[in-house]
Protein backbone atom coordinates (compact mmCIF):
# COMPACT_ATOMS: atom_id res chain seq x y z
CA UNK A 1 17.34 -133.98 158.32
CA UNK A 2 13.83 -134.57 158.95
CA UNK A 3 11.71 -131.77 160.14
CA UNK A 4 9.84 -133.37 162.93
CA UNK A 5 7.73 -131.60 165.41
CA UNK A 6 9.43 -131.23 168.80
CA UNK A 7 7.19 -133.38 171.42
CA UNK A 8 7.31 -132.31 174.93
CA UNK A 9 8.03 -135.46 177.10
CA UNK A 10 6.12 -134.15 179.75
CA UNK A 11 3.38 -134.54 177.50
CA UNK A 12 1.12 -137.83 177.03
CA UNK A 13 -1.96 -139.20 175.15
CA UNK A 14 -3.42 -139.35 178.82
CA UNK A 15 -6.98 -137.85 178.60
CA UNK A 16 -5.33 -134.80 180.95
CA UNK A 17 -2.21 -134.56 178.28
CA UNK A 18 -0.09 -134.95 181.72
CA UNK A 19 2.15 -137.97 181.80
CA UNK A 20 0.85 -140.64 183.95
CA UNK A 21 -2.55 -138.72 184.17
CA UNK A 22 -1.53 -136.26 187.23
CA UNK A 23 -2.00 -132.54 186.96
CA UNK A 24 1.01 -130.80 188.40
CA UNK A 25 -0.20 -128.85 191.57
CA UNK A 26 0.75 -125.94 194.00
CA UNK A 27 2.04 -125.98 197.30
CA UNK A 28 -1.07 -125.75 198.89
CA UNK A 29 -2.31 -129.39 196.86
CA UNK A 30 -4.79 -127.71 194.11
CA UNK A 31 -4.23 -128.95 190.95
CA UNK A 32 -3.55 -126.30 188.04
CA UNK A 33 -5.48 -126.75 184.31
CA UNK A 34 -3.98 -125.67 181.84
CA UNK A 35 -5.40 -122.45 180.34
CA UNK A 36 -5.20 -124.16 177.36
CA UNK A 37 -7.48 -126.61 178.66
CA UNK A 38 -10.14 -123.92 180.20
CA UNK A 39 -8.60 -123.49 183.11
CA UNK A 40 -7.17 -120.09 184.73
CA UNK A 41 -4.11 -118.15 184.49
CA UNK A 42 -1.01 -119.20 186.51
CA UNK A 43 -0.84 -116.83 189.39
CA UNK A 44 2.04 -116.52 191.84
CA UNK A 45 1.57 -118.90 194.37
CA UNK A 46 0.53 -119.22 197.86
CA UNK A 47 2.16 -120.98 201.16
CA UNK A 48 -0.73 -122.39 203.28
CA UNK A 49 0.92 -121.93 206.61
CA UNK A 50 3.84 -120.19 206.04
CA UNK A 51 3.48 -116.96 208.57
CA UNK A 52 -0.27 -116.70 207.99
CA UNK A 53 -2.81 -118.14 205.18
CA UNK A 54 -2.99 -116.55 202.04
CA UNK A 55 0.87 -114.80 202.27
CA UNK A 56 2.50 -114.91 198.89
CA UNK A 57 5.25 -116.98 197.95
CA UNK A 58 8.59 -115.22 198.69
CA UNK A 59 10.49 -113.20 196.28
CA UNK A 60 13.56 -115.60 196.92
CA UNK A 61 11.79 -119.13 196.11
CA UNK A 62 9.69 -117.42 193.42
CA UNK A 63 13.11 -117.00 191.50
CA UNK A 64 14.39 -119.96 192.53
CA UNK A 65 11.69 -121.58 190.69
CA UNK A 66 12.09 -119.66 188.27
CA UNK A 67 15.43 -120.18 187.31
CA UNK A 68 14.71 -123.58 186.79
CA UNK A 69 13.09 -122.91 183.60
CA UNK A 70 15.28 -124.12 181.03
CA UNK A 71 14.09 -121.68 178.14
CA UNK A 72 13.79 -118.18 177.68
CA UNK A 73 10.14 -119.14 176.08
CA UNK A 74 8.78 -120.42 178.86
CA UNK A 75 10.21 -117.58 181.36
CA UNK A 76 8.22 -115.10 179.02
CA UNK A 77 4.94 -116.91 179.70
CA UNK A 78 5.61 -116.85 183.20
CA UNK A 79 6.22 -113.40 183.23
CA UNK A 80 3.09 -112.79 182.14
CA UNK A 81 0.77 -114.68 184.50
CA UNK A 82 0.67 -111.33 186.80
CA UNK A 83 2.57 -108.33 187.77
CA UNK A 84 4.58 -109.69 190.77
CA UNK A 85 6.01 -112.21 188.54
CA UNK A 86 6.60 -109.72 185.66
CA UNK A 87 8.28 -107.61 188.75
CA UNK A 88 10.60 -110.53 189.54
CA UNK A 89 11.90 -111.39 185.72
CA UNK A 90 11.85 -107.86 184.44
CA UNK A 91 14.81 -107.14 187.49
CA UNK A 92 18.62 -106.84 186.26
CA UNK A 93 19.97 -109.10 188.82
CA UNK A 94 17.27 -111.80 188.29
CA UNK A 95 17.44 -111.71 184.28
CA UNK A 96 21.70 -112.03 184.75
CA UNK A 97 21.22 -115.37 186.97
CA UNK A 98 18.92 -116.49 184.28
CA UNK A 99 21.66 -115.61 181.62
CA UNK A 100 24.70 -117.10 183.70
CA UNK A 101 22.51 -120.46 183.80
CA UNK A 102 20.60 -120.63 180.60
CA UNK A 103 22.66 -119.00 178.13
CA UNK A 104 20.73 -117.19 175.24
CA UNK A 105 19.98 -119.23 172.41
CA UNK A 106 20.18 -118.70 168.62
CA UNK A 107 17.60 -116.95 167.23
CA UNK A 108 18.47 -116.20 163.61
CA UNK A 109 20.94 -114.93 161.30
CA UNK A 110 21.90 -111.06 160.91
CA UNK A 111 21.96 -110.61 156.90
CA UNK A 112 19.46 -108.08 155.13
CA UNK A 113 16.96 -109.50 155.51
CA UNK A 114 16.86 -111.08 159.08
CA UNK A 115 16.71 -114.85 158.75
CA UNK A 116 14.63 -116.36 162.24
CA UNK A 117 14.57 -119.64 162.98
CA UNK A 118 11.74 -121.56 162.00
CA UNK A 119 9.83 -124.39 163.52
CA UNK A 120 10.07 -126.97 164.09
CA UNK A 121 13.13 -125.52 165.42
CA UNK A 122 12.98 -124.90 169.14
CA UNK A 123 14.48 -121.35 168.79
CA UNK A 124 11.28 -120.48 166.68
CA UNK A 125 9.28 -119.31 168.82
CA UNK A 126 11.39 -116.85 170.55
CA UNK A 127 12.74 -115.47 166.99
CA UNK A 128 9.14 -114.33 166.19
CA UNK A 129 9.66 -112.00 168.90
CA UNK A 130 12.09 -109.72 167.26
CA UNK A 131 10.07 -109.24 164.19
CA UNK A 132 10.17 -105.87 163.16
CA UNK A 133 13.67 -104.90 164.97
CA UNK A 134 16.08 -102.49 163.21
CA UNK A 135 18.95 -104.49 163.26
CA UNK A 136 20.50 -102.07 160.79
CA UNK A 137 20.09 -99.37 163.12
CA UNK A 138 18.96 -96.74 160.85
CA UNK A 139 18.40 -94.72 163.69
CA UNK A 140 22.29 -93.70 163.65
CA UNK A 141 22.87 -90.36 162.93
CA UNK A 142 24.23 -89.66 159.06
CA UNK A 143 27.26 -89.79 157.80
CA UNK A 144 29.12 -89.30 154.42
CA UNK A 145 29.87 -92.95 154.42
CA UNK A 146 27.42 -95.89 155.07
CA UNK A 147 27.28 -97.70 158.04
CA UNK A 148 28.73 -101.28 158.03
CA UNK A 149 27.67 -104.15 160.74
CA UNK A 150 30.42 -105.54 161.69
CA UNK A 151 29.77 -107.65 165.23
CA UNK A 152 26.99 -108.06 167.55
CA UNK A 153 27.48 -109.68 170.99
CA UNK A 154 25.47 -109.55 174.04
CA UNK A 155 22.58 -107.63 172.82
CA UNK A 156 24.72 -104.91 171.23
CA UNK A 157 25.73 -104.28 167.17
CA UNK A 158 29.04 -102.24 166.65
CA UNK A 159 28.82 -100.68 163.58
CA UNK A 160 31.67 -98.79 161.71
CA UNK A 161 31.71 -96.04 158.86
CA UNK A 162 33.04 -97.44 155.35
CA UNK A 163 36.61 -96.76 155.38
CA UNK A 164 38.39 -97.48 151.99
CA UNK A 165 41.31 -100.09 151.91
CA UNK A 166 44.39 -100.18 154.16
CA UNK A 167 42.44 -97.62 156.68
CA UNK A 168 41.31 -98.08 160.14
CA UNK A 169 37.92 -97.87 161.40
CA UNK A 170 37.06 -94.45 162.39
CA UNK A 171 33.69 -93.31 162.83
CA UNK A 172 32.56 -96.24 165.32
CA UNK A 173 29.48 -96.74 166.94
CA UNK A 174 28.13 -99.67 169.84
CA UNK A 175 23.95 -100.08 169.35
CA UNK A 176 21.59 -101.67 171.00
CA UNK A 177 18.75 -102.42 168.55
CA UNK A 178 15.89 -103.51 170.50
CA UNK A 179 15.82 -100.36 172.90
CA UNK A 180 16.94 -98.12 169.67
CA UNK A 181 20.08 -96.84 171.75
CA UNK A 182 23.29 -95.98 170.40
CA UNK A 183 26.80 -94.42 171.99
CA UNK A 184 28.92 -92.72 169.38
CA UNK A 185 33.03 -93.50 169.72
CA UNK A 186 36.11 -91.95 169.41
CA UNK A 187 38.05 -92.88 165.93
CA UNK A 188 40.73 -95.31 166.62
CA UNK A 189 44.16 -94.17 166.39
CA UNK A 190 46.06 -94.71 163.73
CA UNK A 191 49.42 -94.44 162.99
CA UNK A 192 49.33 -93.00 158.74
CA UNK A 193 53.59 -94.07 158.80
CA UNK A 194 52.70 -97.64 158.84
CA UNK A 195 50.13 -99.67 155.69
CA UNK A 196 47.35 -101.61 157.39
CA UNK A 197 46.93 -105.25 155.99
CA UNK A 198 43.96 -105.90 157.93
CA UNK A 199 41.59 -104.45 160.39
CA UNK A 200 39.22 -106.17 162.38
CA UNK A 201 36.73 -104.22 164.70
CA UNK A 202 34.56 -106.59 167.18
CA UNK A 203 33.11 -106.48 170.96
CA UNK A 204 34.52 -108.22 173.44
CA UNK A 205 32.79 -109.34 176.95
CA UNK A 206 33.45 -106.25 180.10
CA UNK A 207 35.40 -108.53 181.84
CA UNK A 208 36.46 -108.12 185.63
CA UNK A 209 36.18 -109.60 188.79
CA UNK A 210 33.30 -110.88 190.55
CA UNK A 211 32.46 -107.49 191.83
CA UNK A 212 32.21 -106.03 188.97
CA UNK A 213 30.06 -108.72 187.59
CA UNK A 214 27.19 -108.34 190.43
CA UNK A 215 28.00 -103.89 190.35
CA UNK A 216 24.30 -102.76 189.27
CA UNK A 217 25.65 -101.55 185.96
CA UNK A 218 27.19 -104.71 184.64
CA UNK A 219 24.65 -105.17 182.25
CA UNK A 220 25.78 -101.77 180.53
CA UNK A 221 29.36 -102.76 179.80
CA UNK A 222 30.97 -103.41 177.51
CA UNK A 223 35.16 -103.60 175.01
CA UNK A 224 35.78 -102.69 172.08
CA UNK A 225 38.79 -104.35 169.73
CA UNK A 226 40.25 -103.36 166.99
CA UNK A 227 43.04 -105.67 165.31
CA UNK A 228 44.86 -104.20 163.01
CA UNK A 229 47.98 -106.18 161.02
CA UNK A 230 50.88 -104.02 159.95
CA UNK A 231 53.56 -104.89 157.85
CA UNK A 232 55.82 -106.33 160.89
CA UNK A 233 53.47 -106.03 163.77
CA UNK A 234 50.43 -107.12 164.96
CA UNK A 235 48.62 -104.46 167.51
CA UNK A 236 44.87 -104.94 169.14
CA UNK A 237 43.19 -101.39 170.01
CA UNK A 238 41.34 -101.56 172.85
CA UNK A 239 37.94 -99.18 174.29
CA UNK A 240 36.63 -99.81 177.63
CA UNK A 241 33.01 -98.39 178.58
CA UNK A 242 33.80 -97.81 182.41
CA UNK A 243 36.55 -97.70 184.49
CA UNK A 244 39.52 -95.51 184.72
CA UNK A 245 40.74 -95.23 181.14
CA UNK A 246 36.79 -95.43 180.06
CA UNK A 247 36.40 -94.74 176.45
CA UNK A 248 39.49 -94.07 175.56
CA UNK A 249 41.70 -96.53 173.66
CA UNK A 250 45.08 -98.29 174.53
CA UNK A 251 47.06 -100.83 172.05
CA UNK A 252 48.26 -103.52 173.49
CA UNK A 253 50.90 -105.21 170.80
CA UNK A 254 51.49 -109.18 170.26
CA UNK A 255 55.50 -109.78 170.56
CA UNK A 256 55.57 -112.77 168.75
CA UNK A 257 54.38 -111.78 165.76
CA UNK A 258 57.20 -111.41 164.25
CA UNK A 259 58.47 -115.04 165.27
CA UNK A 260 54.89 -116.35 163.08
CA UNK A 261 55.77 -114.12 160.28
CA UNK A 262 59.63 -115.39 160.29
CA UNK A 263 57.27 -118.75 159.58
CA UNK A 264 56.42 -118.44 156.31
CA UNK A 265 58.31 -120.18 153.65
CA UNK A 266 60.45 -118.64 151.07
CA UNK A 267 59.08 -117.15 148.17
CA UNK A 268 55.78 -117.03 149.44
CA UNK A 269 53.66 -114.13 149.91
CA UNK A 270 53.75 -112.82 153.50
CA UNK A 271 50.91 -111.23 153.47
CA UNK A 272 48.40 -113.77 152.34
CA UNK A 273 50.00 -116.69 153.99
CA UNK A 274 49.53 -115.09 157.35
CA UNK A 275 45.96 -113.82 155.83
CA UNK A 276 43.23 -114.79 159.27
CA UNK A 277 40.38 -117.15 159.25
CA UNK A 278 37.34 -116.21 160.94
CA UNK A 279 37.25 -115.44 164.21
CA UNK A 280 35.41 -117.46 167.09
CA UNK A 281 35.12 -117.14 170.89
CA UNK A 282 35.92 -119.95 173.12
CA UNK A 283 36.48 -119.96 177.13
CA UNK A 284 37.35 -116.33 177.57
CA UNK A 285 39.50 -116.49 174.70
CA UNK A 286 39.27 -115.04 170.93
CA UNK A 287 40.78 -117.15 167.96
CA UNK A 288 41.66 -117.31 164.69
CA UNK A 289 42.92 -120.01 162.05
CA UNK A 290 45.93 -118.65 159.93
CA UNK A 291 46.11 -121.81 157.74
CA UNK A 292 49.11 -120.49 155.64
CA UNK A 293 51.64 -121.14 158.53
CA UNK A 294 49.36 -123.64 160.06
CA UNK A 295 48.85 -121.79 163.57
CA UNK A 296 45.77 -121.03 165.84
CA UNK A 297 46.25 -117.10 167.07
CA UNK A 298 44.64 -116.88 170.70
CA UNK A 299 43.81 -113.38 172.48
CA UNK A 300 43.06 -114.01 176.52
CA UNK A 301 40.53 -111.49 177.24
CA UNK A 302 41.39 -111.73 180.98
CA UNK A 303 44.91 -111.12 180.77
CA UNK A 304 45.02 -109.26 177.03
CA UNK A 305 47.98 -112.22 175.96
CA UNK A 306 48.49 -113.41 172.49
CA UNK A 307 49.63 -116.94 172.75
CA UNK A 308 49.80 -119.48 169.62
CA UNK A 309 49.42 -123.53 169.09
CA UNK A 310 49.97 -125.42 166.03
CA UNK A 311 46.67 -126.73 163.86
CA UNK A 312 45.82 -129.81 163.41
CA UNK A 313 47.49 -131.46 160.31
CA UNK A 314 46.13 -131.69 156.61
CA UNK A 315 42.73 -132.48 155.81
CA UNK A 316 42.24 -129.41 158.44
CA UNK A 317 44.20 -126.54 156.99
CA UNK A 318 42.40 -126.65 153.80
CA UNK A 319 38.83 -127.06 155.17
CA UNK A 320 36.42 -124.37 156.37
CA UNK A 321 37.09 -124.19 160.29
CA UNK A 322 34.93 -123.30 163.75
CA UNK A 323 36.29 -123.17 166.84
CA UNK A 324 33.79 -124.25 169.82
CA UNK A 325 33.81 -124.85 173.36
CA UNK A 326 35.15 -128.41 174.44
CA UNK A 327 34.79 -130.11 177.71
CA UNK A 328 37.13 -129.27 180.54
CA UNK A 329 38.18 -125.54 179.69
CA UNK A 330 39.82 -127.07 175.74
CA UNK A 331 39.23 -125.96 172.43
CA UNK A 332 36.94 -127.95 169.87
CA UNK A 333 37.64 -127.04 166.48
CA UNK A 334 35.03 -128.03 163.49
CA UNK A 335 36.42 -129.12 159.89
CA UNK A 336 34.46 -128.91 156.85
CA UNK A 337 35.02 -131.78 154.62
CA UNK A 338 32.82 -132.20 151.77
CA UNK A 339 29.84 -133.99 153.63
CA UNK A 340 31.42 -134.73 156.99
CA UNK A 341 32.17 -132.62 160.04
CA UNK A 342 35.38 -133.79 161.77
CA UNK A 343 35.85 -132.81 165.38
CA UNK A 344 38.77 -132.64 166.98
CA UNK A 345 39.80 -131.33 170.90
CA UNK A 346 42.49 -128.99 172.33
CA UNK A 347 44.78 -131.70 173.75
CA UNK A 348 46.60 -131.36 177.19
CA UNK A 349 50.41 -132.68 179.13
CA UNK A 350 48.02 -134.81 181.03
CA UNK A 351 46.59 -136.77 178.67
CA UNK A 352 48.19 -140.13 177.90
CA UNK A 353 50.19 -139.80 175.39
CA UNK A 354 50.35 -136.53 175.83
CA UNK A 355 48.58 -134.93 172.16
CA UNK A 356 48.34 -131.39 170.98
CA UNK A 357 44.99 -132.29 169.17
CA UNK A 358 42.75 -135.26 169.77
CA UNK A 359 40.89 -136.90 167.35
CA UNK A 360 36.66 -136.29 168.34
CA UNK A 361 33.49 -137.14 166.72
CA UNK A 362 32.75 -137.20 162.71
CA UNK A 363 29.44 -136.06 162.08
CA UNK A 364 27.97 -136.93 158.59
CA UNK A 365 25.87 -134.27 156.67
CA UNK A 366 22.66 -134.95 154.10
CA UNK A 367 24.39 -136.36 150.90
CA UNK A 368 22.24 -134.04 148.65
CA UNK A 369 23.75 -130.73 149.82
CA UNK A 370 27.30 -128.75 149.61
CA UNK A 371 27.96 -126.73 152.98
CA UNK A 372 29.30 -123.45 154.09
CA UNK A 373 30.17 -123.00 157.71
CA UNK A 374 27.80 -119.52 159.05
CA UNK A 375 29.20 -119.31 162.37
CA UNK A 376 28.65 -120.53 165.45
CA UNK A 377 26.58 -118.91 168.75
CA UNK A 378 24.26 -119.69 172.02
CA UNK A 379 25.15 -123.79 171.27
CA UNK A 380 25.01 -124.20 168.04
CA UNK A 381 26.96 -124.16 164.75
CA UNK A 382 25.52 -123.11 161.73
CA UNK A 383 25.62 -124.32 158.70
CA UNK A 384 24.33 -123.26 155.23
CA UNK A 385 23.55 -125.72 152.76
CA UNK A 386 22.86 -125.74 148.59
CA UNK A 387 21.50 -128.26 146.31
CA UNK A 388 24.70 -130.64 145.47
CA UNK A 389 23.56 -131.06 141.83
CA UNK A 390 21.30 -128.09 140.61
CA UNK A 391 21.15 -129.04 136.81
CA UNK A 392 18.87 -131.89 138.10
CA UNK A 393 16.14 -129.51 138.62
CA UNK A 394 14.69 -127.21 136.41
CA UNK A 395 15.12 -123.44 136.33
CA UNK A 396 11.49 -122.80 137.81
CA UNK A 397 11.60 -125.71 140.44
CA UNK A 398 14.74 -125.18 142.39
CA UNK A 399 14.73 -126.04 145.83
CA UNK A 400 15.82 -123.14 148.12
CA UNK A 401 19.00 -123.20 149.69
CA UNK A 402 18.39 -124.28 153.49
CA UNK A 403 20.31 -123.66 157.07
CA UNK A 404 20.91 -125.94 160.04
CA UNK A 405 22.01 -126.17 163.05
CA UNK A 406 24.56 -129.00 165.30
CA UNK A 407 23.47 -128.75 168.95
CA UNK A 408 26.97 -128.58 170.23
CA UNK A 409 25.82 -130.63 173.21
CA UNK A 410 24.43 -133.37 171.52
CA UNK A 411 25.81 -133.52 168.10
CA UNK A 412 22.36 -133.21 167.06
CA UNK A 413 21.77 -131.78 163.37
CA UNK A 414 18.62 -129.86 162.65
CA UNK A 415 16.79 -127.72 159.98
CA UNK A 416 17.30 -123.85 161.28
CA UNK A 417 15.23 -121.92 158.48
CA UNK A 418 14.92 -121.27 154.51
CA UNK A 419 16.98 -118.46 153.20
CA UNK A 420 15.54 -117.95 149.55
CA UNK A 421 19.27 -116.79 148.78
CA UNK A 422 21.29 -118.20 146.05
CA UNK A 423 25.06 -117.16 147.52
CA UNK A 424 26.39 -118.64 150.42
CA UNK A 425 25.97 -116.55 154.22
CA UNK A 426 29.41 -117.52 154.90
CA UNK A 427 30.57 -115.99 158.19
CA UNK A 428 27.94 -113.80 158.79
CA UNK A 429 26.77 -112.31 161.95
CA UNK A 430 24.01 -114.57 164.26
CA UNK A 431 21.99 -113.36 166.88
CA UNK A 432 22.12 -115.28 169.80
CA UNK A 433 19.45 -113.48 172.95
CA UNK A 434 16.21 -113.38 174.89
CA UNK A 435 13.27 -112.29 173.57
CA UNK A 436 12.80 -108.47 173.69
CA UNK A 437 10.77 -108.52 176.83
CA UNK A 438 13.36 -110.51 178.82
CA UNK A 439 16.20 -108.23 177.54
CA UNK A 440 16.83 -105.06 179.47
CA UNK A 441 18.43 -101.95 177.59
CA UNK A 442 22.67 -102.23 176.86
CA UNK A 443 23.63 -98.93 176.83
């Protein structure tokens, strides 16, 4: 993957540096340098004739044009070209539009320390804004136990109190890390009668209607899940931050779980043959691999369903697995296989033959490198990658260990950033977001 310096196409070796030597102009006809090239700050624009001369551009087309910006970069620069444009971006409703069209990109990887993107990778310039954020949020207040990460979505971390083994979550906490904010949680419930096998806190998007989406404090909410496997049941935990049952939790229980567990085979262990993969977040839906009876377990956030398919067939069950958004509403799911990615897509009754899985792209990886699947956020998947043969270096010359990213749009692969760390960031947490000034407080 070479590291090549992004060129802008609108860009030329014109004398201007404007393709086909034209500087772009404003309404009014008068061209606009550069500052770059000497010449002054954008301002916000004037209508020559439009109910008098000299009357601002207004607010309504300003965001239009606005939202046409395709990166949260170049919003930021606008933003700063005067106050009535900082006015216009710094509003809730404005910076949600922006979000609904442009969704946030990835901007680096949540392990101690924070790993940015670096160029040439077009996420590195935003990253360099959040240098010096307390993504640990050491501004929680104490407690016996440490503090564990263990999501971050939307701008918010939800951190839990160490809890030993076979225990639910109890202390719980939902922080935003840029405005230093926190909101402290009751414990989850938990029923002592019954052993936990696993427990899974995470966020979840607010959900609701299309009111609810455009109510003034739709920025500020926010679910909290909690999956917790039992012995013969599978229950999710649920904590809303508004509406009628607001902050307190309900359980809503999967009644099919027993039907998977009847699944696996005689003699084998039950618990780690219905043990989860990772989990992902595709078109309102949560999932996660359980290779050892071959099934994909689905949660519908808008209806709070379990539902279950079947996964593909062998190479994929043994392979390190992503699930990703596929054209038309399906499911994409990413393979792992030694130096290849193999893609395959959520079949459907419609197509012909009807498929449960169809066969997609197969995206081959730098020979000289073995691969661990990060995750996968705002487009991208993420992949970490180690020397394939490290006794052909010496000790003191070792190459370090290296990330990249596949633009999920283009199948594109790309260096992300240098880690300097010698064990794999399997499934660790990504930040995917605006930079700070184009991110209003969560909570």
């Amino acid at each position: 993957v070479g590291a090549r310096r992004k060129i802008n196409p609108l860009l030329s070796s014109t004398p201007n540096g404007f393709a086909g030597g034209a500087l772009p102009r404003c309404p009014g006809g008068a061209a606009l340098l550069p500052r770059r090239f000497g010449g002054p700050a954008l301002q916000p624009r004037r209508l020559a004739g439009h109910g008098g001369a000299g009357e601002p551009l207004p607010d309504h087309l300003t965001e239009d044009i606005l939202l046409r910006l395709t990166t949260a970069a170049d919003l930021a620069r606008a933003s700063m070209a005067g106050p009535s444009l900082r006015r216009i971006v710094a509003d809730h409703s404005f910076l949600r539009r922006f979000r609904t069209l442009h969704p946030p990109p990835l901007l680096g990887i949540l392990s101690d320390p924070f790993f940015p993107a670096q160029p040439p990778h077009p996420s590195a310039a935003a990253a360099r804004t959040l240098a010096g954020t307390d993504f640990s949020c050491s501004f929680l207040p104490s407690r016996d136990r440490t503090w564990v990460r263990h999501d971050f979505r939307d701008g918010r971390a939800l951190l839990c109190a160490a809890t030993d083994d076979h225990c639910l979550a109890r202390d719980v906490a939902v922080c935003d890390p840029l405005h230093r904010r926190y909101l402290l949680l009751p414990p989850v419930p938990q029923d002592l009668s019954d052993l936990v096998y696993h427990c899974e806190p995470f966020l979840a998007p607010a959900g609701g209607d299309q009111d609810t989406d455009i109510a003034a404090d739709a920025p500020l909410r926010f679910r909290v899940m909690c999956l917790a496997k039992y012995q013969t049941q599978l229950v999710l935990f649920v904590l809303s931050s508004s509406g009628p049952l607001a902050e307190q939790w309900r359980t809503v229980a999967f009644d099919g779980w027993s039907a998977l567990v009847a699944e696996v085979s005689e003699g084998e262990d039950v618990r780690s043959s219905t043990a989860f993969g990772e989990r992902y977040y595709a078109h309102g839906c949560f999932c996660w691999a359980i290779p050892g009876i071959s099934k994909v377990l689905m949660l519908d956030i808008a209806t709070m369903e379990f539902s279950s398919v079947d996964l593909p067939p062998s190479p994929w069950s043994n392979s390190q697995m992503a699930f990703v958004e596929a054209r038309e509403g399906r499911l994409g799911l990413f393979a792992l296989s030694h130096n290849l990615l193999l893609y395959s897509i959520s079949g459907s009754i419609e197509d012909d033959p009807p498929r449960l899985w169809l066969m997609g792209a197969v995206v081959p990886l730098p020979l000289d490198y073995a691969y661990y699947i990060i995750g996968v956020a705002g487009g991208f998947l993420l992949l970490h990658g180690f020397q394939d043969d490290p006794e052909s270096y010496p000790s003191s010359e070792m190459p370090d260990p290296d990330c990249f990213s596949l633009n999920l749009q283009t199948m594109k692969l790309e260096w992300f950033c240098g880690t300097e760390l010698m064990m794999p960031l399997k499934n660790q947490l990504l930040y995917a977001g605006f930079p700070p000034s184009l991110s209003p407080p969560t909570i």
